[in-house]
C-alpha atoms as a PDB file:
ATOM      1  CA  UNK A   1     -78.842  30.801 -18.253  1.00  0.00           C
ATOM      2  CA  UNK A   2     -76.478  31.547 -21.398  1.00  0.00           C
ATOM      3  CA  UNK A   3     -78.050  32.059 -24.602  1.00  0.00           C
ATOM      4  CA  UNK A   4     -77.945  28.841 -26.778  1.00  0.00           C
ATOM      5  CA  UNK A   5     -75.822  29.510 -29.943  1.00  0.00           C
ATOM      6  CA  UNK A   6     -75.651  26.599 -31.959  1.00  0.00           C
ATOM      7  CA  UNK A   7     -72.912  28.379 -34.175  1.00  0.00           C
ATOM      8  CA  UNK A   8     -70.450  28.001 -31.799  1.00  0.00           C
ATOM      9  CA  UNK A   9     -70.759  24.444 -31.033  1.00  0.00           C
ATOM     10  CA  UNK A  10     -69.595  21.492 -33.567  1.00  0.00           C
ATOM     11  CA  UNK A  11     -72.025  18.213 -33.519  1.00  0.00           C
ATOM     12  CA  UNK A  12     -70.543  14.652 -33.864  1.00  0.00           C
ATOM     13  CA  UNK A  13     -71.278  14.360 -37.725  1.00  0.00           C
ATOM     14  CA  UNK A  14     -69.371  18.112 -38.137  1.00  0.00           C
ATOM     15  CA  UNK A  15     -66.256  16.745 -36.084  1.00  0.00           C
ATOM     16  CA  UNK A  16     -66.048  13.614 -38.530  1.00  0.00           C
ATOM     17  CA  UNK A  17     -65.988  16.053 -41.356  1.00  0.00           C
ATOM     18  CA  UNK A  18     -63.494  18.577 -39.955  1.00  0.00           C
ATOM     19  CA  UNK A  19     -61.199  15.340 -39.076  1.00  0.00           C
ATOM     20  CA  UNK A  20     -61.521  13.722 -42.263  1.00  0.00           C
ATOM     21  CA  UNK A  21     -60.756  16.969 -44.151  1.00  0.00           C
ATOM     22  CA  UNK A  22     -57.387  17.338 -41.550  1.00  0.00           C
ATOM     23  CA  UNK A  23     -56.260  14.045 -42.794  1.00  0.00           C
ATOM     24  CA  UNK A  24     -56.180  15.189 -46.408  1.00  0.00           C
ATOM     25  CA  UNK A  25     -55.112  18.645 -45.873  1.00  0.00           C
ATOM     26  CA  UNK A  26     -52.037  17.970 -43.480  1.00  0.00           C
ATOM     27  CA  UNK A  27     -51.698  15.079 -41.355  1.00  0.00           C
ATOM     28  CA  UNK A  28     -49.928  16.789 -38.340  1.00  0.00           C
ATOM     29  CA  UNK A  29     -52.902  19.488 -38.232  1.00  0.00           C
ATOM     30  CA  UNK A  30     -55.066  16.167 -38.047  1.00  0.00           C
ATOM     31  CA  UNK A  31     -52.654  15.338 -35.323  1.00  0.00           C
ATOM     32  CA  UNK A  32     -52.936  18.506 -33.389  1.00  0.00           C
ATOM     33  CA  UNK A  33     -57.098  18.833 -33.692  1.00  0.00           C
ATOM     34  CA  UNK A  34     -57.729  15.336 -33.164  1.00  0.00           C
ATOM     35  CA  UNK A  35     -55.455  15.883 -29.284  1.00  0.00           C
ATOM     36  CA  UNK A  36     -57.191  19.391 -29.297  1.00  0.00           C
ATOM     37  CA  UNK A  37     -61.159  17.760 -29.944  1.00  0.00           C
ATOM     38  CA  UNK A  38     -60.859  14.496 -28.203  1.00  0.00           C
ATOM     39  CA  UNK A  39     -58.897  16.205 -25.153  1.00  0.00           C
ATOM     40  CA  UNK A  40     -60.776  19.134 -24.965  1.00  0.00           C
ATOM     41  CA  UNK A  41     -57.453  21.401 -24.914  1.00  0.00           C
ATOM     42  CA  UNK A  42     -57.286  24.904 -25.792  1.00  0.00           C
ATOM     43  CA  UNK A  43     -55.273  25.631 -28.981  1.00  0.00           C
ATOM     44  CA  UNK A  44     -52.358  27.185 -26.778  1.00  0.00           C
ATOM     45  CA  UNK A  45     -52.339  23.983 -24.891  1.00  0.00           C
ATOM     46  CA  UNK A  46     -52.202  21.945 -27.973  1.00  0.00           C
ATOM     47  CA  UNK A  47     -49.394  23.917 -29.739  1.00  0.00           C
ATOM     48  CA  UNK A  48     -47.358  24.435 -26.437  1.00  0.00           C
ATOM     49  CA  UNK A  49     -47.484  20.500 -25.600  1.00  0.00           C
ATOM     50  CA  UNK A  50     -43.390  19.330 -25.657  1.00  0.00           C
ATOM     51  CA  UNK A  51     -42.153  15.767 -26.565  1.00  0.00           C
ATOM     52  CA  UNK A  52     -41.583  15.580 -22.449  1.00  0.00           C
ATOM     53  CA  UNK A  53     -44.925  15.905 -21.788  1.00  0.00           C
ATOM     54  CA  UNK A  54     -46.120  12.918 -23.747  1.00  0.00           C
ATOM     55  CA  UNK A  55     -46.369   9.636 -21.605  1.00  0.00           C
ATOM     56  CA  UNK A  56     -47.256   7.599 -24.447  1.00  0.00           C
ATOM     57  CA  UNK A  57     -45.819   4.264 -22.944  1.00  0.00           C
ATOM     58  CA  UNK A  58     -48.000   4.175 -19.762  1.00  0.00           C
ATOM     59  CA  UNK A  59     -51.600   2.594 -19.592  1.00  0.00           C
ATOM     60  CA  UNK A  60     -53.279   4.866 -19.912  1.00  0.00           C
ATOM     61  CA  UNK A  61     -51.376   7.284 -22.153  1.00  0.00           C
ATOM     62  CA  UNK A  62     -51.265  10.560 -20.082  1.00  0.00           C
ATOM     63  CA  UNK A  63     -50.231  13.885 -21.221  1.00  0.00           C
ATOM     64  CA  UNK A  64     -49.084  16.411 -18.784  1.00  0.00           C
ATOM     65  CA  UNK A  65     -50.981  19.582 -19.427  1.00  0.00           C
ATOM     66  CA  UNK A  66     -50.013  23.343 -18.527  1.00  0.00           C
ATOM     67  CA  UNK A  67     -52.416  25.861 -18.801  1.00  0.00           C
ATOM     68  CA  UNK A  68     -51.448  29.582 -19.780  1.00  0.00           C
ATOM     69  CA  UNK A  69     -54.110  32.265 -18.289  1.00  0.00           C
ATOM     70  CA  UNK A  70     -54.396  35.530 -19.830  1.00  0.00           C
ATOM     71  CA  UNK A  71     -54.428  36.416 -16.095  1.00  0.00           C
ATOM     72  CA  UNK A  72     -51.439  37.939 -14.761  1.00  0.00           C
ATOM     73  CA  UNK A  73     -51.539  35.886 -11.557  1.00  0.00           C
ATOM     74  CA  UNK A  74     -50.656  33.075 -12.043  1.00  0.00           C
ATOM     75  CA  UNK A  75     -49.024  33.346 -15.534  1.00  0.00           C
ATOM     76  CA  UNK A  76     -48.638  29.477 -15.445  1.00  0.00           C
ATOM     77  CA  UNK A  77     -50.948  26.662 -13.810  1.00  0.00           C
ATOM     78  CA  UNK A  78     -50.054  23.495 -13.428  1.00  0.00           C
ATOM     79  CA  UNK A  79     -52.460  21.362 -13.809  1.00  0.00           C
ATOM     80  CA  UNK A  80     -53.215  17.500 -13.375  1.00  0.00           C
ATOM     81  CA  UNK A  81     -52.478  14.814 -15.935  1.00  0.00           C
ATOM     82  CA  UNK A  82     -54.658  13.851 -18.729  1.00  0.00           C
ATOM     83  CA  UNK A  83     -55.364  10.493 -20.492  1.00  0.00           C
ATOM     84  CA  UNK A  84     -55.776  10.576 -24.165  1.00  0.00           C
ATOM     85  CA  UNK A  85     -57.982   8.773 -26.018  1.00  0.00           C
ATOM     86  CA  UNK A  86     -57.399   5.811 -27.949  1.00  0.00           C
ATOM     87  CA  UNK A  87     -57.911   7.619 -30.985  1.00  0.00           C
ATOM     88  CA  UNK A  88     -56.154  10.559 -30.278  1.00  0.00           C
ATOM     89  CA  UNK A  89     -53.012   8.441 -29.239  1.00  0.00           C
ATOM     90  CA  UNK A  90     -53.185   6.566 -32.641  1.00  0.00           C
ATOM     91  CA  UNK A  91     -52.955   9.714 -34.109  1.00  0.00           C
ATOM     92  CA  UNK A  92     -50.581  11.362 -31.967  1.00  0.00           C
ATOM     93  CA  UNK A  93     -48.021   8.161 -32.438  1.00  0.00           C
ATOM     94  CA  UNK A  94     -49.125   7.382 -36.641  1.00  0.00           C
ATOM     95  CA  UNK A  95     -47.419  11.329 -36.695  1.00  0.00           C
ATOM     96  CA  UNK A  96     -45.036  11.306 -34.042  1.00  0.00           C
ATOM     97  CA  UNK A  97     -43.223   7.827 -36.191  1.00  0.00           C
ATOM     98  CA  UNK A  98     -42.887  10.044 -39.567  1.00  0.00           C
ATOM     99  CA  UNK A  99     -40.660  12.686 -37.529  1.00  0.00           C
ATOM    100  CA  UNK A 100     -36.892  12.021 -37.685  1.00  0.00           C
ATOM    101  CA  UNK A 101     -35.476  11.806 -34.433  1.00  0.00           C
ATOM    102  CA  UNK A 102     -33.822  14.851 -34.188  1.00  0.00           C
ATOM    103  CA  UNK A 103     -37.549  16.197 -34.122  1.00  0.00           C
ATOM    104  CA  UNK A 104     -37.998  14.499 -31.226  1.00  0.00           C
ATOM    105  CA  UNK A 105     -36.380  15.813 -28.592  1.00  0.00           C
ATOM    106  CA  UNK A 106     -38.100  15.644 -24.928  1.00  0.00           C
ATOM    107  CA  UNK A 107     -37.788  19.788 -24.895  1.00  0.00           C
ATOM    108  CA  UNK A 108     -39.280  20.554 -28.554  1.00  0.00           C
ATOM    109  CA  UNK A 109     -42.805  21.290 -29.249  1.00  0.00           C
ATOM    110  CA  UNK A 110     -44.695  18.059 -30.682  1.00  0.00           C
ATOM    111  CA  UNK A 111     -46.624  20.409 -33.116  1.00  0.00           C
ATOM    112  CA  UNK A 112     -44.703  23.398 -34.473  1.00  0.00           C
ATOM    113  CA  UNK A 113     -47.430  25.755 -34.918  1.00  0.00           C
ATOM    114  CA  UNK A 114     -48.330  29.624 -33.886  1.00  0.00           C
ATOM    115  CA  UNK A 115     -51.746  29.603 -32.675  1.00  0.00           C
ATOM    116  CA  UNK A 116     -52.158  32.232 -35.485  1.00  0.00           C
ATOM    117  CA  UNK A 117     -50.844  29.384 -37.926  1.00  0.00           C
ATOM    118  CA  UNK A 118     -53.450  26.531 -36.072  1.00  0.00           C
ATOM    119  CA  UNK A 119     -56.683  28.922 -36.184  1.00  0.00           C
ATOM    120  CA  UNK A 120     -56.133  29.539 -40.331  1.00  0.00           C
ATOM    121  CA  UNK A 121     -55.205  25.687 -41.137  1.00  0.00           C
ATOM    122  CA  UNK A 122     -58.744  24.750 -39.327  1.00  0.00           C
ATOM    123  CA  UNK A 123     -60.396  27.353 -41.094  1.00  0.00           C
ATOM    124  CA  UNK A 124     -58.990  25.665 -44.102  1.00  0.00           C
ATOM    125  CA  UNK A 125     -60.159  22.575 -43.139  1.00  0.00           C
ATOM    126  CA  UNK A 126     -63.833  23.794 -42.131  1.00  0.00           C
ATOM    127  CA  UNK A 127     -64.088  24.919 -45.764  1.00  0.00           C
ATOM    128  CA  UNK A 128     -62.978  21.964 -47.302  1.00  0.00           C
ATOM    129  CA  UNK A 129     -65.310  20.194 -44.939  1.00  0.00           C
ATOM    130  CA  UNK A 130     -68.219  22.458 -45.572  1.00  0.00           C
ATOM    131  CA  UNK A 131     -68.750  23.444 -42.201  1.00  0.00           C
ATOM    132  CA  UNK A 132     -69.879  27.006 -41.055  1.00  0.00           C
ATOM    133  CA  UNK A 133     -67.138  29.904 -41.028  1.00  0.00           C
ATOM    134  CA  UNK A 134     -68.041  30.976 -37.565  1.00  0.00           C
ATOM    135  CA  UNK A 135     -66.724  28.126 -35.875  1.00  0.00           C
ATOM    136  CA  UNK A 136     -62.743  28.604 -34.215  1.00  0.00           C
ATOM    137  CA  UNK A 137     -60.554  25.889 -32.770  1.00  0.00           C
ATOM    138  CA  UNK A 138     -62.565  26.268 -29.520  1.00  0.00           C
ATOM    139  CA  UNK A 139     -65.353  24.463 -30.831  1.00  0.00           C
ATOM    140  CA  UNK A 140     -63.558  21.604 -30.511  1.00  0.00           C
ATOM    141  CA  UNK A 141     -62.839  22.292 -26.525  1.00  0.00           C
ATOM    142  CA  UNK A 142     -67.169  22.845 -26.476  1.00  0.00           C
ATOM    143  CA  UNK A 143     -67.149  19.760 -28.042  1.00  0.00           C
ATOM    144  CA  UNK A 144     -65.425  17.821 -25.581  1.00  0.00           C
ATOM    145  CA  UNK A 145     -67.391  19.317 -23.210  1.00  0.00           C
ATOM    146  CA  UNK A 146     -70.565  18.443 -24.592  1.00  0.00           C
ATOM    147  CA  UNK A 147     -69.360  14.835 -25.535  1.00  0.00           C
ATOM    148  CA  UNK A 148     -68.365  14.399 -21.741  1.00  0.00           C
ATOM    149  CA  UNK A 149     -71.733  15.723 -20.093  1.00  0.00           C
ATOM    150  CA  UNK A 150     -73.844  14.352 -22.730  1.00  0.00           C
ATOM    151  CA  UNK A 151     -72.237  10.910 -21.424  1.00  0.00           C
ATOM    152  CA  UNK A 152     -71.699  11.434 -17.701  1.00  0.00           C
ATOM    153  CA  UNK A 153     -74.568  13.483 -17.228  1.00  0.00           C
ATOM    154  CA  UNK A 154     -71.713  15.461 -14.634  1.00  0.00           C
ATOM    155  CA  UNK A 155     -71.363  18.475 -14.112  1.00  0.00           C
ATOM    156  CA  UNK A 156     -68.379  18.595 -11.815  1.00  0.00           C
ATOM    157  CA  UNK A 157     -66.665  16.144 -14.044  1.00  0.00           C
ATOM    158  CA  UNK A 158     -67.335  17.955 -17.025  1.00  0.00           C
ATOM    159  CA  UNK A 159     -65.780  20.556 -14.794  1.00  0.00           C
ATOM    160  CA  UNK A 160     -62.716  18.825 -14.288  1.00  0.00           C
ATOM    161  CA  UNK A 161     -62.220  16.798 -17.790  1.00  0.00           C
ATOM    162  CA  UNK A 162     -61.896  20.149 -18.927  1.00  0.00           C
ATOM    163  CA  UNK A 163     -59.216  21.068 -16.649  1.00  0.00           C
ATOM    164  CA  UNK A 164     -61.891  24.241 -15.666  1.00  0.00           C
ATOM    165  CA  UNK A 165     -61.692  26.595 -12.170  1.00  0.00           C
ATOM    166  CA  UNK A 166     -65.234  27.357 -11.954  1.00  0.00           C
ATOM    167  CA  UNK A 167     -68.647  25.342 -12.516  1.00  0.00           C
ATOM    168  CA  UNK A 168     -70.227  28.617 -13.999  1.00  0.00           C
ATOM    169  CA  UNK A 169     -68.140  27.721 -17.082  1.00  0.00           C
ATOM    170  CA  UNK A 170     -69.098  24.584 -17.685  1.00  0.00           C
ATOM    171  CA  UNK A 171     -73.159  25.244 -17.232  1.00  0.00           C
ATOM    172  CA  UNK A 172     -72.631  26.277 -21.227  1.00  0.00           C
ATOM    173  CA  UNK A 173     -72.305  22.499 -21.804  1.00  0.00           C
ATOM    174  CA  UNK A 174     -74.824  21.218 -19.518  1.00  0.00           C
ATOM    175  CA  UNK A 175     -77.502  24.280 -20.963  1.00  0.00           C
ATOM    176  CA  UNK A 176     -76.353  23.838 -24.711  1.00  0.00           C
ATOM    177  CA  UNK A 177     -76.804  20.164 -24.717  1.00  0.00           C
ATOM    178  CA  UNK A 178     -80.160  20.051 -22.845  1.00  0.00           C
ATOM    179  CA  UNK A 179     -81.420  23.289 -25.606  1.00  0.00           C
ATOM    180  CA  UNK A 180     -79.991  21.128 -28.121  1.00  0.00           C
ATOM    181  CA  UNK A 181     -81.771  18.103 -27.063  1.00  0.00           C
ATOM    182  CA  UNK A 182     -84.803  20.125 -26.805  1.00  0.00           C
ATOM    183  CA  UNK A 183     -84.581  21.897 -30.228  1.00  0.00           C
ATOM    184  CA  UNK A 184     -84.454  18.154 -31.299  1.00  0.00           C
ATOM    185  CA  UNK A 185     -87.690  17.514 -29.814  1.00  0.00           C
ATOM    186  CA  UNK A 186     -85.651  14.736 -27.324  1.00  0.00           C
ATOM    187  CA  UNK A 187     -87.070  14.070 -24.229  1.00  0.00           C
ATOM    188  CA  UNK A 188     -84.634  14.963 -21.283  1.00  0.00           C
END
């Protein structure tokens, strides 16, 4: 079983902070963590995401999602479509409408960031929040995770909300939640 570290993993009442900090630090870094929390995307997903792969006009909203693996085979993997949340499509479209539209063509990156440039604005926004130094812009992926199992109580959808190849990677959200939960003195 993995070690519970509750350093690496944000609760609800930390994400509020960390999103409410965004929105008065830079409102396309709220942008790009709220897609990145509420999605459960890696921050190379988030940043690499391109005006084409944003179907904001379908019900639901879906946003086509390519994963890049450190791995050399396969250097890309296509993977399958993913509905955003309500909230995360508000905030996708409240800072998609201040771009001009020259910005928005269907081959340019919806949020011009490094992931060098995305890892020091949260950081900045985790301080201003008062929230731990440890955490990274992963936390928000565990996050999602956690949010998902905690409501499905699914494994193998955890598994594939999170766009993941192997159900040993998601048992961190199924253990941390239950140690969590336990820590808390919650029955589970």
């Amino acid at each position: 079983m993995p070690k519970l570290d509750r350093e690496k993993y944000l609760v609800s009442e930390e994400f509020r902070q960390l999103v409410n900090a965004l929105a008065d630090i830079d409102p396309l870094g709220f942008a790009m963590f709220a897609v990145a929390g509420l999605c459960g995307l890696r921050i190379i997903e988030v940043v690499s995401i391109r005006f084409a792969d944003l179907l904001l006009n379908e019900t639901p909203e879906i946003l086509k999602v390519t994963v890049a693996k450190k791995k050399p085979r396969p250097p890309k993997l296509p993977m399958a479509d993913t509905a955003i949340p309500k909230t995360a499509v508000i905030a996708l479209k409240h800072y998609i409408a201040t771009l001009p539209p020259e910005r928005r063509k269907p081959w340019m990156r919806v949020f011009p960031f490094t992931t060098r440039h995305a890892y020091r604005l949260f950081k900045a926004a985790c301080a201003k929040a008062g929230l731990s130094d440890c955490y990274s812009p992963h936390c928000l992926r565990h996050f999602r995770g956690m949010q998902v199992y905690e409501s499905t109580k699914d494994a193998f959808f955890t598994m594939e909300s999170l766009r993941q190849s192997s159900i040993n990677s998601t048992q961190v959200y199924i253990h941390t939640v239950d140690g969590m939960k336990k820590a808390a003195g919650i029955d589970i």
